[in-house]
Protein backbone atom coordinates (compact mmCIF):
# COMPACT_ATOMS: atom_id res chain seq x y z
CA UNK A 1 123.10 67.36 62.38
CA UNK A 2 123.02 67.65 66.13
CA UNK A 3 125.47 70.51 65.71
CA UNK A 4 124.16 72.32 63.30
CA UNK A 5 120.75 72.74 65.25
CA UNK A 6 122.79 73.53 68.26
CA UNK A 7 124.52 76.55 66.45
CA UNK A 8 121.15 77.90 64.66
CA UNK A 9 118.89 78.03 68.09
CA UNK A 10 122.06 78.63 70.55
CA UNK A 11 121.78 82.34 70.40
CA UNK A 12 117.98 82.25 70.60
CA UNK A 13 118.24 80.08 73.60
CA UNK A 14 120.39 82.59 75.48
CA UNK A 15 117.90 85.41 74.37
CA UNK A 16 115.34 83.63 76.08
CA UNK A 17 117.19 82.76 78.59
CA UNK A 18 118.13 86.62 79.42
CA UNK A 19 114.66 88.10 78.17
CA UNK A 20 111.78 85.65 79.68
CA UNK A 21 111.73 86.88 83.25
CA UNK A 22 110.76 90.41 81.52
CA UNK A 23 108.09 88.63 78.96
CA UNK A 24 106.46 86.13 81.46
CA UNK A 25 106.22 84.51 84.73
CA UNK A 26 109.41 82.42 85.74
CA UNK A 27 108.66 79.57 87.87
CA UNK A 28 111.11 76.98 87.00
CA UNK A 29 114.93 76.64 86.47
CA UNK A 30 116.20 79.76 84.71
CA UNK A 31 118.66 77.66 82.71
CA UNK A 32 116.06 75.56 81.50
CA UNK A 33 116.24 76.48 77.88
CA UNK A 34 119.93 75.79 77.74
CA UNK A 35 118.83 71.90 79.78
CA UNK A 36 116.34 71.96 76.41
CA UNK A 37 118.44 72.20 73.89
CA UNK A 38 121.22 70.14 75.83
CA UNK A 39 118.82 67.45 75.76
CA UNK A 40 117.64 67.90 71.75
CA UNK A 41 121.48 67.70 70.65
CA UNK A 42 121.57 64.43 72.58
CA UNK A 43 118.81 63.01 70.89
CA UNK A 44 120.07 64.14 67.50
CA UNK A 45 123.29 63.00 68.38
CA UNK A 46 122.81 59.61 69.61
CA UNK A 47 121.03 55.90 68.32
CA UNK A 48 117.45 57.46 68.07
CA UNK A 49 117.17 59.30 64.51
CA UNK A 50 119.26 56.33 62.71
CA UNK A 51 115.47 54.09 64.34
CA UNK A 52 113.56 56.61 62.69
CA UNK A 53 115.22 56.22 59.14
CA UNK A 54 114.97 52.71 59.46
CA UNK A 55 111.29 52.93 60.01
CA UNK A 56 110.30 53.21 56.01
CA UNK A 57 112.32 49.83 55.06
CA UNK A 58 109.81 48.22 57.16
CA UNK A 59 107.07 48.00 54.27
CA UNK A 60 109.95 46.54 51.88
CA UNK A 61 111.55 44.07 54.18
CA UNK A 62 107.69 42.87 54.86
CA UNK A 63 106.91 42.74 51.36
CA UNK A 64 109.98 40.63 51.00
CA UNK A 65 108.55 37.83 53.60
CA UNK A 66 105.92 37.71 52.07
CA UNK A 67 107.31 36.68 48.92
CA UNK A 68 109.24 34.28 50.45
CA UNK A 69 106.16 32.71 51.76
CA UNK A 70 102.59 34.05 52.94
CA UNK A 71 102.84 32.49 56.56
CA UNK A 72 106.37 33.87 57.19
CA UNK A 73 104.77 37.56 55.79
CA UNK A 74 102.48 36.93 58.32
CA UNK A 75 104.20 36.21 60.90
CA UNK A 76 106.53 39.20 60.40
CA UNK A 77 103.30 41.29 60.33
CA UNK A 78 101.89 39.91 63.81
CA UNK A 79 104.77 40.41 65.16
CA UNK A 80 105.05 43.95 63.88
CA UNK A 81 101.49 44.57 65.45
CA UNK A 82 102.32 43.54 68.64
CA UNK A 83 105.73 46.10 68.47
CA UNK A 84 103.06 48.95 67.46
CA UNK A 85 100.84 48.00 70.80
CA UNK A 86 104.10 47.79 72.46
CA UNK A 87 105.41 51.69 71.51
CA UNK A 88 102.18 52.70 72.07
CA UNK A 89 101.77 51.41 75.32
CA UNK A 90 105.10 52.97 75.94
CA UNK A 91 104.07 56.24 74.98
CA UNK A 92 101.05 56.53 77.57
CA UNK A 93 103.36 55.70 80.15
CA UNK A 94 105.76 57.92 80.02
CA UNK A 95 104.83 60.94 78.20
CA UNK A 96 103.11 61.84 81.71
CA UNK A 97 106.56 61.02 83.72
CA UNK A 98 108.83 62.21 81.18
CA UNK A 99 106.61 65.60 81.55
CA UNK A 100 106.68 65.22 85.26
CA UNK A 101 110.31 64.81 86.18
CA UNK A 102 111.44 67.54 83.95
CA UNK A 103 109.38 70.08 85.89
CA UNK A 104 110.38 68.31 88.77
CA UNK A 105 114.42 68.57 87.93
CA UNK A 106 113.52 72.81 87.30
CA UNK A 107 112.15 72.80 91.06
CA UNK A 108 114.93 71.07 92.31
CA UNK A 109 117.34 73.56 90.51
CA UNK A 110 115.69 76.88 91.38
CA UNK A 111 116.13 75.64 94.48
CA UNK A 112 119.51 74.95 94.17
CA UNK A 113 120.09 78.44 93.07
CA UNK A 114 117.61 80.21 95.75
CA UNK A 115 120.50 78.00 98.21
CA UNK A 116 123.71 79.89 96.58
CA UNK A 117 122.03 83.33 96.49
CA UNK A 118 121.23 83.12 100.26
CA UNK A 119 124.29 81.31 101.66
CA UNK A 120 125.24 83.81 104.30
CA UNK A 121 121.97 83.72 105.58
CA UNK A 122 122.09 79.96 105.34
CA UNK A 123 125.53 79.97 107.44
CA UNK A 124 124.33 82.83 109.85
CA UNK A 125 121.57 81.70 111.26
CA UNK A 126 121.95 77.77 110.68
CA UNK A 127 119.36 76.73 108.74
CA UNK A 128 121.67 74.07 106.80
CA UNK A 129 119.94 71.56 107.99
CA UNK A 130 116.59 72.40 107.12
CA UNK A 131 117.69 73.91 103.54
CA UNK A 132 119.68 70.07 102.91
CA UNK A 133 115.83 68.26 103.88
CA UNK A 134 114.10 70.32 101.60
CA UNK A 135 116.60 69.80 99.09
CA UNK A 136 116.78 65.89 99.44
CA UNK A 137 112.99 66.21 99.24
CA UNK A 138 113.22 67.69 95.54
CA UNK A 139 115.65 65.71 94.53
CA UNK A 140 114.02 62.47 95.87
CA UNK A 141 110.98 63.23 93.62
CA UNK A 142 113.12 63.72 90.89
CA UNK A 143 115.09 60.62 90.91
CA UNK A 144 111.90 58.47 91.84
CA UNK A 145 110.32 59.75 88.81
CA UNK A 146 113.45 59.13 86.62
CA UNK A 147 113.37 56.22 88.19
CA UNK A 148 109.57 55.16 87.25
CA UNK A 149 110.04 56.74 83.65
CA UNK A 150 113.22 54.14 83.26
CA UNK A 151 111.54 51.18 84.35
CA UNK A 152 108.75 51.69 81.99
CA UNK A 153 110.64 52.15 79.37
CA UNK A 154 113.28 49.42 80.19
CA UNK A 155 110.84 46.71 80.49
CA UNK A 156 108.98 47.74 77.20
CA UNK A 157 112.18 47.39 75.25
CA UNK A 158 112.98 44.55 76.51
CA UNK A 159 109.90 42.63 76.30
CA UNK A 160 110.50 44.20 72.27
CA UNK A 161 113.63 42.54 72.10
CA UNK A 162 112.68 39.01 73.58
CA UNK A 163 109.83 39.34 71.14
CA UNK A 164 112.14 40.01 67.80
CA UNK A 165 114.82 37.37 68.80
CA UNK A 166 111.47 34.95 69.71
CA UNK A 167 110.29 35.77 66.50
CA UNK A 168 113.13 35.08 64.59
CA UNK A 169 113.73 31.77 66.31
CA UNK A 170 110.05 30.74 65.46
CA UNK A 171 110.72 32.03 61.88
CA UNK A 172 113.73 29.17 61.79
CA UNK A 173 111.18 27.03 63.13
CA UNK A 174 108.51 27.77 60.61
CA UNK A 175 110.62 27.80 57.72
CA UNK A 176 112.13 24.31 58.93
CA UNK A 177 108.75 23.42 58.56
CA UNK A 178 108.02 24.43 55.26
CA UNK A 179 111.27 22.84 54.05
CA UNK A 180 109.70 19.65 54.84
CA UNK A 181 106.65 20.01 53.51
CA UNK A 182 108.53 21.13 50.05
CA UNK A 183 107.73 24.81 49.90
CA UNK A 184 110.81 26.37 50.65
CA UNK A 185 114.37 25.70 50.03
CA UNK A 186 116.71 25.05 52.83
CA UNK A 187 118.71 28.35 51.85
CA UNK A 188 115.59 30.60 52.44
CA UNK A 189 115.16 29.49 56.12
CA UNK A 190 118.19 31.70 56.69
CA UNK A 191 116.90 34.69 54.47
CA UNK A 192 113.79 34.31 56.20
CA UNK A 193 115.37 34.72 59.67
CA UNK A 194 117.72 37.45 59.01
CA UNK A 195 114.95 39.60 56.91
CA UNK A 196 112.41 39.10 59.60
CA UNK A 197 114.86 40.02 62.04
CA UNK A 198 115.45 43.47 59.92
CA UNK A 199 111.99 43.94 59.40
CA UNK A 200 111.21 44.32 63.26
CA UNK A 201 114.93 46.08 64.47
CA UNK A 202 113.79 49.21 63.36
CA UNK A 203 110.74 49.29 66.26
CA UNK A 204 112.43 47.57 68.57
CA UNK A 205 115.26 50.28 68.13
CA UNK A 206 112.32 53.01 68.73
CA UNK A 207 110.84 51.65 71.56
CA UNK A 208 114.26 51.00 72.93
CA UNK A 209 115.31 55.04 72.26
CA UNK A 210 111.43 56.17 72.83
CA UNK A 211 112.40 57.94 76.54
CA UNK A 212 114.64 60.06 74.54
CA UNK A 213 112.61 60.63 71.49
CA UNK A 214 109.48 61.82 73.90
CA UNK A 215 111.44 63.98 76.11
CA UNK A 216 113.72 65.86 73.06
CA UNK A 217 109.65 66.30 71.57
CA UNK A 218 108.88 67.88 74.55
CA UNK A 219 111.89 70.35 74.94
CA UNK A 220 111.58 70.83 71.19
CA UNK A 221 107.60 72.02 72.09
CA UNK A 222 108.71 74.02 74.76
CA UNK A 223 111.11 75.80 73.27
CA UNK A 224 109.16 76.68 70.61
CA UNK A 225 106.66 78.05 72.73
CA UNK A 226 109.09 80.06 74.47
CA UNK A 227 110.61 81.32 70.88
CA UNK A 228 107.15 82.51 69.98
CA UNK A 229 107.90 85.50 73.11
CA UNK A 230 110.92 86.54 71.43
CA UNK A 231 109.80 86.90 67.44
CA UNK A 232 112.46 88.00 64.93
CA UNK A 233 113.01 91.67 64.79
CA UNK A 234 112.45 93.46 61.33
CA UNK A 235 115.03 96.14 59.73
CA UNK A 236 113.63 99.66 61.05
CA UNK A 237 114.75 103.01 59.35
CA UNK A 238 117.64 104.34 61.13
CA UNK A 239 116.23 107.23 63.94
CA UNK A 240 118.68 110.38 64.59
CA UNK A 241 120.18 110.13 68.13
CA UNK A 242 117.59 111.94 70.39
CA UNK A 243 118.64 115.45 72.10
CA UNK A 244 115.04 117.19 73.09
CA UNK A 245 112.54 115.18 74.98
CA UNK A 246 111.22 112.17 76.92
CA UNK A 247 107.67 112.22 77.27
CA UNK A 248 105.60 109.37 79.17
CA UNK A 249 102.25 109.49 78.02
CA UNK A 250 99.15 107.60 80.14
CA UNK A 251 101.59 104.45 80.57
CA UNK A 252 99.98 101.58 82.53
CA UNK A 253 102.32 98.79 83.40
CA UNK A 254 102.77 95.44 84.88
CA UNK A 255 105.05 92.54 85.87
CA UNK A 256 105.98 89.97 83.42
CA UNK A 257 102.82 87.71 83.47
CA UNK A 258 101.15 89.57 85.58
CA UNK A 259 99.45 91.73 83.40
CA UNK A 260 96.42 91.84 85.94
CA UNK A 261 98.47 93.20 88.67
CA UNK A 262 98.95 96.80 87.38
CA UNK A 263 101.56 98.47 89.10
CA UNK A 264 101.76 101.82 87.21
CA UNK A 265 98.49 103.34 86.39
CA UNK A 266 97.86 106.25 83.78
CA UNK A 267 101.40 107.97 84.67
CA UNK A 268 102.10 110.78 82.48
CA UNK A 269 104.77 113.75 82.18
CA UNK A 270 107.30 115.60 79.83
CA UNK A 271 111.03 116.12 80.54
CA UNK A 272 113.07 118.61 78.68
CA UNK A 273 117.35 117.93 78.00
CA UNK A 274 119.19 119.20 80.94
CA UNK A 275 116.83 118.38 83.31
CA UNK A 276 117.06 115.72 86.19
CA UNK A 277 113.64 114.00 87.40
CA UNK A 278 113.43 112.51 91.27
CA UNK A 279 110.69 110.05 91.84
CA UNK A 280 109.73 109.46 95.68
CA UNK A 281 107.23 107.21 97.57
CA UNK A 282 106.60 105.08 100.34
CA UNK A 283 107.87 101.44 99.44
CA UNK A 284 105.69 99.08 97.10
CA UNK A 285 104.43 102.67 95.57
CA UNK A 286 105.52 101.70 91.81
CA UNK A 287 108.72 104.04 91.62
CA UNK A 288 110.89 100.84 90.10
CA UNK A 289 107.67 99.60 88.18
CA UNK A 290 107.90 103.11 86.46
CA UNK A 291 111.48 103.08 85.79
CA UNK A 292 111.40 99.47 84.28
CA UNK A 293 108.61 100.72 82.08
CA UNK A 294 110.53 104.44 80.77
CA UNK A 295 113.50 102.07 79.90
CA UNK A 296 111.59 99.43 77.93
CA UNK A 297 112.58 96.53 80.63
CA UNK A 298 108.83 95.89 80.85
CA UNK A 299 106.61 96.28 78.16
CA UNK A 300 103.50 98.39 78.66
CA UNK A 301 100.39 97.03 79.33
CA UNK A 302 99.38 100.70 77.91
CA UNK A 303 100.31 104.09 77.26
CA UNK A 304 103.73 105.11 75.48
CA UNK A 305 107.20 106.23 76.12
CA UNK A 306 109.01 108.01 73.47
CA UNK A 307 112.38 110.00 72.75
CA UNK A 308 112.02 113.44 70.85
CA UNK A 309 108.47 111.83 69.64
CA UNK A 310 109.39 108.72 68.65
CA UNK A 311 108.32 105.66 70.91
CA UNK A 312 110.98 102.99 72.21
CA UNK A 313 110.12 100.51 70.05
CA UNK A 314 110.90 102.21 66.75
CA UNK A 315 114.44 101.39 67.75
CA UNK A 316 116.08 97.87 67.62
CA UNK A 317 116.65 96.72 71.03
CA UNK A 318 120.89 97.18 70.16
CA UNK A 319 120.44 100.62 69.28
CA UNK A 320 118.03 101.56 72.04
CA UNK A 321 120.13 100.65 74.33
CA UNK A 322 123.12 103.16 73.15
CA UNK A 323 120.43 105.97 74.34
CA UNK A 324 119.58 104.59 77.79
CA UNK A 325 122.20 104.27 80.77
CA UNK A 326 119.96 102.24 83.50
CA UNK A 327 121.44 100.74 86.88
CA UNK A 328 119.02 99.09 88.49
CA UNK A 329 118.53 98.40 92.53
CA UNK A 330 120.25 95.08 91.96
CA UNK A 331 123.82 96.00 90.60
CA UNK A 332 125.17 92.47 89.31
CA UNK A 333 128.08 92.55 87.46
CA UNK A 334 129.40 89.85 84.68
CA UNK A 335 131.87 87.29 85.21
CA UNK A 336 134.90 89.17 83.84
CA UNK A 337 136.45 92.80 84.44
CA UNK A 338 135.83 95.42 85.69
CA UNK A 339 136.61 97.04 81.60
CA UNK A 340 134.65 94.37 80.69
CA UNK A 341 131.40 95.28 82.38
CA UNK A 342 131.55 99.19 82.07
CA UNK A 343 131.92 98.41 78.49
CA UNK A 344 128.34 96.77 78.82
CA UNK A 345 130.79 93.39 77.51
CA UNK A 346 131.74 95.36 73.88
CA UNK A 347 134.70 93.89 72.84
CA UNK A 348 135.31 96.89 70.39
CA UNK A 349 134.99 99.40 73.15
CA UNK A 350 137.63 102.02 72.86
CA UNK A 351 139.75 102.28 75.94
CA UNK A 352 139.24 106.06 76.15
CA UNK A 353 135.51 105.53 76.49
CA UNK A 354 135.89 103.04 79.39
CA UNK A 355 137.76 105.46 81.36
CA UNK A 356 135.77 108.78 80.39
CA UNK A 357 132.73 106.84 81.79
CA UNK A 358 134.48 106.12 84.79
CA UNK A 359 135.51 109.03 85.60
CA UNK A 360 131.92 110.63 85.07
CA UNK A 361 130.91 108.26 87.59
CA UNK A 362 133.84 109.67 90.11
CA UNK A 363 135.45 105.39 90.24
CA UNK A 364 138.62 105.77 88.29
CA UNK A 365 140.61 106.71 91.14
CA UNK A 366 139.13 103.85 93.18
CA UNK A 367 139.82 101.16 90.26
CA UNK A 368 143.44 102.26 89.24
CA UNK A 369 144.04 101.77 92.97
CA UNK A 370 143.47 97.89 92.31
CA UNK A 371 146.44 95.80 91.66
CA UNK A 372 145.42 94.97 88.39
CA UNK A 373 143.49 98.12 87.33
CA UNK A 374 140.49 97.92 85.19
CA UNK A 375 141.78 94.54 84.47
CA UNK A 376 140.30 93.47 88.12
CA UNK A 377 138.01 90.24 87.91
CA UNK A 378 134.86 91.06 89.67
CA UNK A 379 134.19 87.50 89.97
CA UNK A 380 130.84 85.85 90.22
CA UNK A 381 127.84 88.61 90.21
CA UNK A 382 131.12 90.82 91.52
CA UNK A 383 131.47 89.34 94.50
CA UNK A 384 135.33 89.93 94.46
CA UNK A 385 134.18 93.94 95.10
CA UNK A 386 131.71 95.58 98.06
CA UNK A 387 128.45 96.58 97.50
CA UNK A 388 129.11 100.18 97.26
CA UNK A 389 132.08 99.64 94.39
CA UNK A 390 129.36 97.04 92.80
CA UNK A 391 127.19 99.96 92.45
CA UNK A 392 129.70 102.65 91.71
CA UNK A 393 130.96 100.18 88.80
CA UNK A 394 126.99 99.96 87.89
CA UNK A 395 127.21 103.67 87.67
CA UNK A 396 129.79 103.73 85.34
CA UNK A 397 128.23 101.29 83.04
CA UNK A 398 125.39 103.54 83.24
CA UNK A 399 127.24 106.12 81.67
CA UNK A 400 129.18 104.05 79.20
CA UNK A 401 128.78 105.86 75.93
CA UNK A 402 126.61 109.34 77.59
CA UNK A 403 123.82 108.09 76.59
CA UNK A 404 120.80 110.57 76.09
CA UNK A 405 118.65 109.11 79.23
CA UNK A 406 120.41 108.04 82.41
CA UNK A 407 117.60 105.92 85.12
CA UNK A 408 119.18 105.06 88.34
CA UNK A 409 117.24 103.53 90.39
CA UNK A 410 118.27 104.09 94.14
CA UNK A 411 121.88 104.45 92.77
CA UNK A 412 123.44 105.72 96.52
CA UNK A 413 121.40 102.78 98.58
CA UNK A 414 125.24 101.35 99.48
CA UNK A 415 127.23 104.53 98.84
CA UNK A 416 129.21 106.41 101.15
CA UNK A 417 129.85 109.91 101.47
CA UNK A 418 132.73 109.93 98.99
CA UNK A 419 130.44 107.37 96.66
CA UNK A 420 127.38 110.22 96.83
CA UNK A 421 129.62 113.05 95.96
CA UNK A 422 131.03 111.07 93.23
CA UNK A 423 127.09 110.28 92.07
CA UNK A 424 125.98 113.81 92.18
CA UNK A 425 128.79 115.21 90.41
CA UNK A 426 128.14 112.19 87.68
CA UNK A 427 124.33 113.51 87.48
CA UNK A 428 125.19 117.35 87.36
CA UNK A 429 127.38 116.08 84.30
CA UNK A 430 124.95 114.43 82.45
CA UNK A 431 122.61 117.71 82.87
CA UNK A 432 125.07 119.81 81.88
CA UNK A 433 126.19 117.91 78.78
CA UNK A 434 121.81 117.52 77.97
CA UNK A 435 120.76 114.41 79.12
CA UNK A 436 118.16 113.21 81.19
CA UNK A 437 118.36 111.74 84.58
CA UNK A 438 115.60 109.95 86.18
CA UNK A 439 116.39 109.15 90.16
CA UNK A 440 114.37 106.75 91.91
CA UNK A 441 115.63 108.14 95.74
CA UNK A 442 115.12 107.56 98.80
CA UNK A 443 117.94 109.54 100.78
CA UNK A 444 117.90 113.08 100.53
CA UNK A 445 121.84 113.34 99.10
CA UNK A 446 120.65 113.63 95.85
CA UNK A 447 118.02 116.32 96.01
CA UNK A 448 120.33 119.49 95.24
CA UNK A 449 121.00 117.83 91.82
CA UNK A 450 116.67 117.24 91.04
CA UNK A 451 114.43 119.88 88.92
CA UNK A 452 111.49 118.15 88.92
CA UNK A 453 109.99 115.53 91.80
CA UNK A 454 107.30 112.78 91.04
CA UNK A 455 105.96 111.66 93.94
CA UNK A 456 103.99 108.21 93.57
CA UNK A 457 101.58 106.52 96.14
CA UNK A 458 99.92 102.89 95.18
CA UNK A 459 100.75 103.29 91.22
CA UNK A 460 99.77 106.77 90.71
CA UNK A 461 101.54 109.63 90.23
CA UNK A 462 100.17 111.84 92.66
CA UNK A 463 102.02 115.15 92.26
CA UNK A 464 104.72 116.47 89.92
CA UNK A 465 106.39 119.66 89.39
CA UNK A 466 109.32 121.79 90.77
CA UNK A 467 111.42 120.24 93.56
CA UNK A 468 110.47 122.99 96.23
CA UNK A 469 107.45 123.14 94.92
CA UNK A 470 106.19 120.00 95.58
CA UNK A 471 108.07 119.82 98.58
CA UNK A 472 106.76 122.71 100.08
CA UNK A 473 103.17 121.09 99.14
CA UNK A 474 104.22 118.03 101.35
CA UNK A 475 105.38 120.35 104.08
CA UNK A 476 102.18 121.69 103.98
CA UNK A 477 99.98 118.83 104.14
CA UNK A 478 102.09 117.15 106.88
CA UNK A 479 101.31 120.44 109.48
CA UNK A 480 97.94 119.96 108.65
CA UNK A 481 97.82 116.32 110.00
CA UNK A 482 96.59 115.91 113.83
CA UNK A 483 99.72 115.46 115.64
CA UNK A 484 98.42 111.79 116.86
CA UNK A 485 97.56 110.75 113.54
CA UNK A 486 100.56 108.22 112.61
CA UNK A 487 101.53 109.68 109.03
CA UNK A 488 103.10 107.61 106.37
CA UNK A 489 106.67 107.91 105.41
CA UNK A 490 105.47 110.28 102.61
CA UNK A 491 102.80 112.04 102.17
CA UNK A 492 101.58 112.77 98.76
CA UNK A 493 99.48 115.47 96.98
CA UNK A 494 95.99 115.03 96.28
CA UNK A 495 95.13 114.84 92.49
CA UNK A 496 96.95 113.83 89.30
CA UNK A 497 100.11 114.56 87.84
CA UNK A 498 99.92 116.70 84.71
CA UNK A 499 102.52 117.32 82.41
């Protein structure tokens, strides 16, 4: 049983585990789901569920005491009271700490994580020390609330079990009594003792597993919850591959649980095939907001983004992504090859398609040079490679399958000069073959290759149009500044961008 819930939510539990940073606000352990369901297939799999179908003999093992005599029925029933007062008693006192320590175990392990991510700074510039303290702080409140929650527990099941053996002893004892006084036989003093002793197993057994029962109830709840973000995906009529357009139409957007921190406001413009967009700004200005939101990484808080008319959505999220190559400013790379990951992890890709795409991003040369090829483990997040072949290996990916839209956001950031002629040749290919390439920039090697230029300040898009267009606009304004006033890194067009 424990199995066969762990293979029918298992693939929903990575899905959430991959998707809820872009549906809501992460503040615990990333993994958690995967702790969740870890800790349900315990409970399914060990001593609690066998309590539970006990639980409905109870009436029929009472029933039975009774009808060996009234006072041993009643004494099985007291004692069955006093079991119910017990679990519940249990339950008050550690739903709260069960609750507790398993946020407290998700702060401890983000932390954990936040440690690995930074450990060159940690080794750098010493801060060990300080990183171990606040560690051992986490993990202190953790333990000491394990801790509480097993003492509580503990001492509930065993006062149960002192009362069902006391019980049974002072069923012996009353039944001994009864023999004398000629209402029993001197057989029944043993049924009575071993039925009583059935009749009350079944709650001691709960209160003895109720730890585990509350905090598999708990994951169960919260992984429902977190289900409810990711509802099953209908059959949708099969779209042709797109080949005209992308237009972005009043689109409003916001970080995952955020939704009142808009960071894209009422951005609109059309793109035609063959034709590569730059978007520019000062930093915090909303380019990689924007980008998230054309590829569907965020969802809209308004607006719409569509592909020769038809809006993202109309496409299952598998065949969506087939249209869009996206490399974000972060290029992280799967455990695995370097095939593996341009492949976007297919294990049907062809061969031939692996290497066209990386040789439209200009890295074949620099992967055959590897001792092992395209066969290369990148190793964790691809730490085996630099940050520039991380990105040119990103690139690839992007291009895996020339897709009709191509967003690459600040795709030369660790490039060098061989890395951004291999990057603009890969973008004058997509234009040429009639894609569209969307370029979040912020060096200028990549402005031969750009038609149009966004330029966004605070959210908005504050002026769009031809490259030298709108570059010549910001010439323009800049002479007009005072030579004292301190300007910011860009300087943007008054007045809205229109299509």
């Amino acid at each position: 049983m424990a199995g066969l819930v762990d293979t029918s939510l298992s693939i929903r539990v990575l899905g959430s585990i991959a998707g809820a940073s872009l549906k809501t606000r992460i503040t615990g352990d990333v993994l958690k789901p995967a702790q969740e369901m870890d800790q349900i297939r315990a409970f399914l799999g060990g001593a609690g569920p066998g309590a539970l179908f006990d639980l409905p003999w109870m009436p029929v093992y009472l029933a039975v005491c009774f009808f060996l005599h009234p006072l041993i029925g009643w004494l099985a029933s007291g004692a069955m009271l006093i079991l119910v007062c017990l679990t519940v008693a249990t339950d008050i006192l550690t739903r709260s700490r069960t609750k507790a320590a398993a946020m407290a175990a998700s702060v401890r392990n983000r932390f954990g994580e936040a440690a690995h991510r930074n450990a060159e700074a940690i080794a750098a510039m010493g801060m060990l020390g300080e990183v171990q303290k606040l560690w051992n702080d986490t993990h202190c409140r953790l333990t000491a609330l394990q801790r509480e929650t097993g003492d509580v527990a503990a001492i509930f099941a065993g006062a149960s079990k002192a009362l069902r053996q006391a019980v049974q002893s002072g069923s012996l004892a009353l039944g001994a009594y009864l023999v004398i006084q000629g209402n029993m036989s001197g057989g029944m003093i043993i049924a009575a003792s071993i039925i009583v002793a059935r009749a009350l197993q079944p709650i001691e057994q709960v209160i003895a597993n109720w730890r585990n029962m509350v905090s598999a109830h708990q994951s169960w709840v919260r992984l429902q919850d977190l289900f409810k973000l990711f509802p099953d995906v209908s059959e949708r009529t099969a779209l042709p591959v797109p080949e005209k357009t992308l237009m972005v139409e009043a689109v409003f957007a916001a970080p995952p649980g955020e939704r009142q921190r808009i960071t894209v406001q009422n951005v609109s413009f059309k793109v035609h095939a063959g034709t590569v967009v730059g978007i520019i700004g000062p930093s915090a200005s909303g380019k990689s907001s924007l980008v998230r939101a054309i590829t569907g990484v965020w969802p809209l808080a308004r607006g719409k983004v569509s592909l020769d008319g038809a809006s993202l959505d109309q496409w299952p999220a598998g065949e969506r992504g087939k249209l869009i190559g996206y490399m974000p400013q972060s290029s992280d790379l799967f455990p695995g090859t370097i095939a593996e990951n341009i492949a976007r992890l297919d294990p049907r890709a062809h061969d031939g398609a692996i290497v066209a795409a990386a040789q439209a991003a200009g890295v074949h040369d620099m992967i055959v040079a590897f001792a092992e090829g395209y066969e290369t483990q990148v190793g964790d997040g691809g730490l085996s490679l630099s940050a520039g072949q991380r990105q040119r290996v990103a690139l690839a990916r992007a291009l895996y399958g020339d897709p009709f839209l191509v967003v690459l956001d600040e795709p030369n950031s660790n490039l060098d000069a061989d890395g951004d002629k291999a990057l603009a040749e890969a973008i004058s290919a997509v234009k040429r073959r009639g894609g569209v390439v969307i370029v979040v920039a912020h060096r200028n090697s990549v402005l031969a290759q750009i038609d149009l230029l966004l330029v966004m300040e605070s959210g908005f898009a504050k002026a769009f149009g031809p490259r030298d267009d709108v570059l010549k606009a910001i010439q323009q304004q800049r002479a007009r500044l005072p030579r004292s006033t301190p300007g910011p890194n860009l300087t943007v067009i008054e007045g809205e961008a229109q299509p």
